[in-house]
C-alpha atoms as a PDB file:
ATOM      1  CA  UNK A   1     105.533 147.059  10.271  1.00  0.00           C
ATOM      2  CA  UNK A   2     104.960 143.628   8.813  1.00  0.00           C
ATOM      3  CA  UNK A   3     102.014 141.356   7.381  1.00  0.00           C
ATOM      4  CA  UNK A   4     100.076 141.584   3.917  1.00  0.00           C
ATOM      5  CA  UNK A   5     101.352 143.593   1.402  1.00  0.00           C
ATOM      6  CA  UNK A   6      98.301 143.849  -0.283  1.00  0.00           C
ATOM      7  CA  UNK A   7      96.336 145.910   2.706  1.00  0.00           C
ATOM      8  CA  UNK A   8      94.656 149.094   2.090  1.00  0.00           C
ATOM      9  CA  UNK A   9      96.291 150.764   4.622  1.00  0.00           C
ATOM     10  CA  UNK A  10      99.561 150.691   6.191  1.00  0.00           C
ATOM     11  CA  UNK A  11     101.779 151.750   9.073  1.00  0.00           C
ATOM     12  CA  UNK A  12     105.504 153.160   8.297  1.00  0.00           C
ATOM     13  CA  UNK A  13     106.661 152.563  12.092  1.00  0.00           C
ATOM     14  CA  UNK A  14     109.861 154.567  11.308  1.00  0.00           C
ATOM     15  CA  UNK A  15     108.268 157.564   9.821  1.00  0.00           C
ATOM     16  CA  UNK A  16     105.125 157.270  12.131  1.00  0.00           C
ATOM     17  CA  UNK A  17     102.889 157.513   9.141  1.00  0.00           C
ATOM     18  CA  UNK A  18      99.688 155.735   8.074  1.00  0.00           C
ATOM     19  CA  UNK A  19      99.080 155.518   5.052  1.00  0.00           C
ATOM     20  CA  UNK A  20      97.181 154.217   1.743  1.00  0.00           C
ATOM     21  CA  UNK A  21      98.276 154.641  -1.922  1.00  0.00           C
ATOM     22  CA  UNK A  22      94.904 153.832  -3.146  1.00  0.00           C
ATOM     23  CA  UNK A  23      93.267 155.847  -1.012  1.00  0.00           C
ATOM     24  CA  UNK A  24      95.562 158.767  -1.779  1.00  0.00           C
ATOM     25  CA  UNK A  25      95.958 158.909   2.279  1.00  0.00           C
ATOM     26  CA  UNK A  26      98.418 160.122   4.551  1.00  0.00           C
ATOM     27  CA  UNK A  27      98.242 160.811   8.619  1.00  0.00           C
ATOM     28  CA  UNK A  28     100.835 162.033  10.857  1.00  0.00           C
ATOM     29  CA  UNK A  29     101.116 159.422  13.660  1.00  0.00           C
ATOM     30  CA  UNK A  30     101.486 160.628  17.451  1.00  0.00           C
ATOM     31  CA  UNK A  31     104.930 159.742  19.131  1.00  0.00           C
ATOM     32  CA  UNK A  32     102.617 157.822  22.331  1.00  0.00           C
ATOM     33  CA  UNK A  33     100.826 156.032  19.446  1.00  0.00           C
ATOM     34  CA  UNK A  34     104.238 154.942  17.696  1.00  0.00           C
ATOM     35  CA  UNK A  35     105.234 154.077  21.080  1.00  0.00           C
ATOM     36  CA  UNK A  36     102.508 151.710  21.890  1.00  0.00           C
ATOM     37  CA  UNK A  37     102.627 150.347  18.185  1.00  0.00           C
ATOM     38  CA  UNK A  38     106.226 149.007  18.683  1.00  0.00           C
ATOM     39  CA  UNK A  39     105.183 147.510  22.011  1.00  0.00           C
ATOM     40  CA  UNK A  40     102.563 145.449  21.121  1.00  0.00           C
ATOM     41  CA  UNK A  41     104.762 144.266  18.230  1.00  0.00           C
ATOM     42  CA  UNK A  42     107.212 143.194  21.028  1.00  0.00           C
ATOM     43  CA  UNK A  43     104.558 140.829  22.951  1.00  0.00           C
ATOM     44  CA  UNK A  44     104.650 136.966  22.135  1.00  0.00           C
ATOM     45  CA  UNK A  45     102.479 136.196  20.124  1.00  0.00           C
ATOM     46  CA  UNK A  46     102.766 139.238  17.390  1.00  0.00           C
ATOM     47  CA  UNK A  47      99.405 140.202  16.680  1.00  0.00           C
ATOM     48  CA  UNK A  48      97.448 141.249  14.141  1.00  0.00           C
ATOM     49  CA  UNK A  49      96.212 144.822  13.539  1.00  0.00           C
ATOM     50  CA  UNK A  50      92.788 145.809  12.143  1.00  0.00           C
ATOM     51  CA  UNK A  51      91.907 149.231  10.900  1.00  0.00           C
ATOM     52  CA  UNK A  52      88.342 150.176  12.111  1.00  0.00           C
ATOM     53  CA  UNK A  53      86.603 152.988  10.747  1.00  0.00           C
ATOM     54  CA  UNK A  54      83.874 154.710  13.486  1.00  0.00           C
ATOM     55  CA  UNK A  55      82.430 158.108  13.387  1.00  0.00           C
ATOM     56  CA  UNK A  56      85.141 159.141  16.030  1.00  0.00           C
ATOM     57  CA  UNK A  57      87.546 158.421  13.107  1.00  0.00           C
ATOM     58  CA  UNK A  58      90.191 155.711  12.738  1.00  0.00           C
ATOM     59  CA  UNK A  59      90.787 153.211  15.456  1.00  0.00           C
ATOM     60  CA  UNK A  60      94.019 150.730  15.569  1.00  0.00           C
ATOM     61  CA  UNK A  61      93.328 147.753  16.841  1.00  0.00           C
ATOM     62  CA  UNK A  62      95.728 144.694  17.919  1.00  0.00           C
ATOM     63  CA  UNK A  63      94.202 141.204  17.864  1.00  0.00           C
ATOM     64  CA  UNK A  64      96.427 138.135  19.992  1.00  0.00           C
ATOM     65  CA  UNK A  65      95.385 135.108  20.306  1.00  0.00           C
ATOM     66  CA  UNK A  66      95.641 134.537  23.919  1.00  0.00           C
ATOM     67  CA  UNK A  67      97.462 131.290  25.581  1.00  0.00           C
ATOM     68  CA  UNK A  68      95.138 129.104  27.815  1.00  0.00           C
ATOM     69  CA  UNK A  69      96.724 128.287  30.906  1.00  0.00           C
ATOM     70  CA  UNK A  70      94.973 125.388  32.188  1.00  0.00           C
ATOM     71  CA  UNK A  71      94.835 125.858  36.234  1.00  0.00           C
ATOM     72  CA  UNK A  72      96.807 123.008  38.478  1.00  0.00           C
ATOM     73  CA  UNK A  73      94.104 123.834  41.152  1.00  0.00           C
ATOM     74  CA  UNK A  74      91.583 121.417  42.755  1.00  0.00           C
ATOM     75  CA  UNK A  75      88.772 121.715  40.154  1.00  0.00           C
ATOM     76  CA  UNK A  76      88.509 122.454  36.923  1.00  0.00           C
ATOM     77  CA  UNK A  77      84.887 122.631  35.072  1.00  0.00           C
ATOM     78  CA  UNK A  78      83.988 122.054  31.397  1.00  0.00           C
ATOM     79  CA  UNK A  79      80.573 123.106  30.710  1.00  0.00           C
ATOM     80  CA  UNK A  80      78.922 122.674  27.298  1.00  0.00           C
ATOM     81  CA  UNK A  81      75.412 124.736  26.198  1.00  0.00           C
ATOM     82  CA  UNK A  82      73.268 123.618  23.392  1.00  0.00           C
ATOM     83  CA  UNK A  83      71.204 126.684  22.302  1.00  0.00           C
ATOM     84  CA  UNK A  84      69.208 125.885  19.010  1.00  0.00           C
ATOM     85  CA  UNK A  85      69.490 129.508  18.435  1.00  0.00           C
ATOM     86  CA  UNK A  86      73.103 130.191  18.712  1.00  0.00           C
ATOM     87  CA  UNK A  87      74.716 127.061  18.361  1.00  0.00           C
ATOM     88  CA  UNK A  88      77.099 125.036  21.110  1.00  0.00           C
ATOM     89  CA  UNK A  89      78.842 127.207  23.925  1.00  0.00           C
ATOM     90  CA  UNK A  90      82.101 124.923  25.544  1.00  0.00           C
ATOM     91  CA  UNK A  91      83.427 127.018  28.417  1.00  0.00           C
ATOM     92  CA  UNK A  92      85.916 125.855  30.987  1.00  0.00           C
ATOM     93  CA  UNK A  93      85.822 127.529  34.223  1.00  0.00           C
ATOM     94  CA  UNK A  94      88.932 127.109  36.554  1.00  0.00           C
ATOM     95  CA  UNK A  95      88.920 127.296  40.357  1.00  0.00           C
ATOM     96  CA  UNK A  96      91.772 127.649  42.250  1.00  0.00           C
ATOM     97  CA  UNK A  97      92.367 131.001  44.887  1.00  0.00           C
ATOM     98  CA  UNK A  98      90.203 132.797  41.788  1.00  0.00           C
ATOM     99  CA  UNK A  99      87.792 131.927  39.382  1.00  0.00           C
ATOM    100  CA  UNK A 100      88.547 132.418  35.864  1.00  0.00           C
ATOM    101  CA  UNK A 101      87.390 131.278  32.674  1.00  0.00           C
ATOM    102  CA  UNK A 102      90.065 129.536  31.083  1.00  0.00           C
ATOM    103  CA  UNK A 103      88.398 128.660  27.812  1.00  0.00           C
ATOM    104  CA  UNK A 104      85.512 129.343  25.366  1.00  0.00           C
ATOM    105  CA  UNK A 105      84.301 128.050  22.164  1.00  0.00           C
ATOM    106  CA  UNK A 106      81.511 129.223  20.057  1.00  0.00           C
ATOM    107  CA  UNK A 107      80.256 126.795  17.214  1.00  0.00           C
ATOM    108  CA  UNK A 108      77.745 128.291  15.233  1.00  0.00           C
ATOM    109  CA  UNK A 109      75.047 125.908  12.785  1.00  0.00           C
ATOM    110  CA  UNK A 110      74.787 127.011   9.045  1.00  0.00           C
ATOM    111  CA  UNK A 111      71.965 128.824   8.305  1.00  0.00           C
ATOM    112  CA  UNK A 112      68.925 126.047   8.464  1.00  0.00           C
ATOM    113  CA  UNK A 113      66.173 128.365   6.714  1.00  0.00           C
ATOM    114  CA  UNK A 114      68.836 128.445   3.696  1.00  0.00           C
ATOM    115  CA  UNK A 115      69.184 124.695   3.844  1.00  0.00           C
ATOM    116  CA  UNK A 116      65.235 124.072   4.078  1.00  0.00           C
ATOM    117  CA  UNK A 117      64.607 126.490   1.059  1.00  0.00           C
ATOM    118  CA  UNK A 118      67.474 124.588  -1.391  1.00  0.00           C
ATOM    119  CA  UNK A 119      66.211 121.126  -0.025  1.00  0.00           C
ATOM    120  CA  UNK A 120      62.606 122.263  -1.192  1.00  0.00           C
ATOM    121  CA  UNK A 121      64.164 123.790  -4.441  1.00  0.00           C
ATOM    122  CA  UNK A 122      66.065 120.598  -5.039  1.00  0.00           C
ATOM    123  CA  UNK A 123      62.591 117.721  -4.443  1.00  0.00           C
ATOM    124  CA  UNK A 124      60.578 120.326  -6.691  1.00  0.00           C
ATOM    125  CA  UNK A 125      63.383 119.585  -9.616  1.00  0.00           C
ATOM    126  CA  UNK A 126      63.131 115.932  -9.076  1.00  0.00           C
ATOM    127  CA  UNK A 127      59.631 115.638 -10.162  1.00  0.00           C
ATOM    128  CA  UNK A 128      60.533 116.915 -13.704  1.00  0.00           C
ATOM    129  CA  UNK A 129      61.145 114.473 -16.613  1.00  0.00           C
ATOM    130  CA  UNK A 130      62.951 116.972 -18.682  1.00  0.00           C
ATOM    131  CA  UNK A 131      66.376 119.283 -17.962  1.00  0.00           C
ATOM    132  CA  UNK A 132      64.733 122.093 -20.636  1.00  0.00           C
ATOM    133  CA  UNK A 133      61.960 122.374 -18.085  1.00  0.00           C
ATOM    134  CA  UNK A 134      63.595 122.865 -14.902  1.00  0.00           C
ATOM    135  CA  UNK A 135      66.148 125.267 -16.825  1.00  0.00           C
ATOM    136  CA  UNK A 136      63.195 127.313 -17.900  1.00  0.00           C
ATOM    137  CA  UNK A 137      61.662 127.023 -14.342  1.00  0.00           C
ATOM    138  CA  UNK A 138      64.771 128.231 -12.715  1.00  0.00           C
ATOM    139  CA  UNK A 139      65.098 131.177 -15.220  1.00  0.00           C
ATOM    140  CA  UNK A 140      61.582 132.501 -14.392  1.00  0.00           C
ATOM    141  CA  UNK A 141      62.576 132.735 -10.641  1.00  0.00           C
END
């Protein structure tokens, strides 16, 4: 197929093999599978494949990035939601003979408790006159 050379696993299209050297790995692919393979490679955009393990065994999966088409249609709605607990939400919701959501963002914060606990870390440093101290301090943690 194509992409990193360095992956774990790969696919030999032409063989219908997938396989991994370092795994010592080697499955016989099903023609329908092959099939499919070499049709999603055929879409614009080429996506990307993942290898997921479950308890069902080895899933293929193909990840596109798909193409927004913003709607020509009498209204068009951009909505933005501020959760403190999952971040901002922008969505875009297009009306025209359907309704379909056109867009959507997730922005996630960094983690604040993290921040807090290295701001704390940081002021309890500041009060010490010497660097042998807080050294010694941060070695006993």
């Amino acid at each position: 197929m194509y992409g990193s050379k360095s992956a774990v696993v790969h696919v030999d299209l032409d063989r219908g093999m997938l396989y991994s050297r370092s795994l010592g790995l080697g499955i016989k692919l099903s023609r329908s599978l092959v099939r499919a393979l070499r049709g999603e490679l055929e879409l614009s955009p080429r996506p990307r494949f993942v290898l997921q393990v479950s308890r069902k065994g080895l899933r293929i999966i193909a990840i596109r990035r798909v193409e927004h088409e913003w709607s020509d249609g009498p209204l068009l709605i951009i909505a933005v939601d501020v959760n403190s607990l999952n971040g901002i939400s922008v969505m875009a919701f297009a009306f025209d003979e359907y309704a379909r959501l056109v867009y959507r963002r997730c922005l996630r914060p960094p983690n604040g408790s993290f921040n807090e606990a290295l701001v704390a870390l940081l002021k309890s440093y500041a009060s010490l006159k010497d660097k042998g101290e807080a050294v010694a301090r941060w070695l006993r943690r």
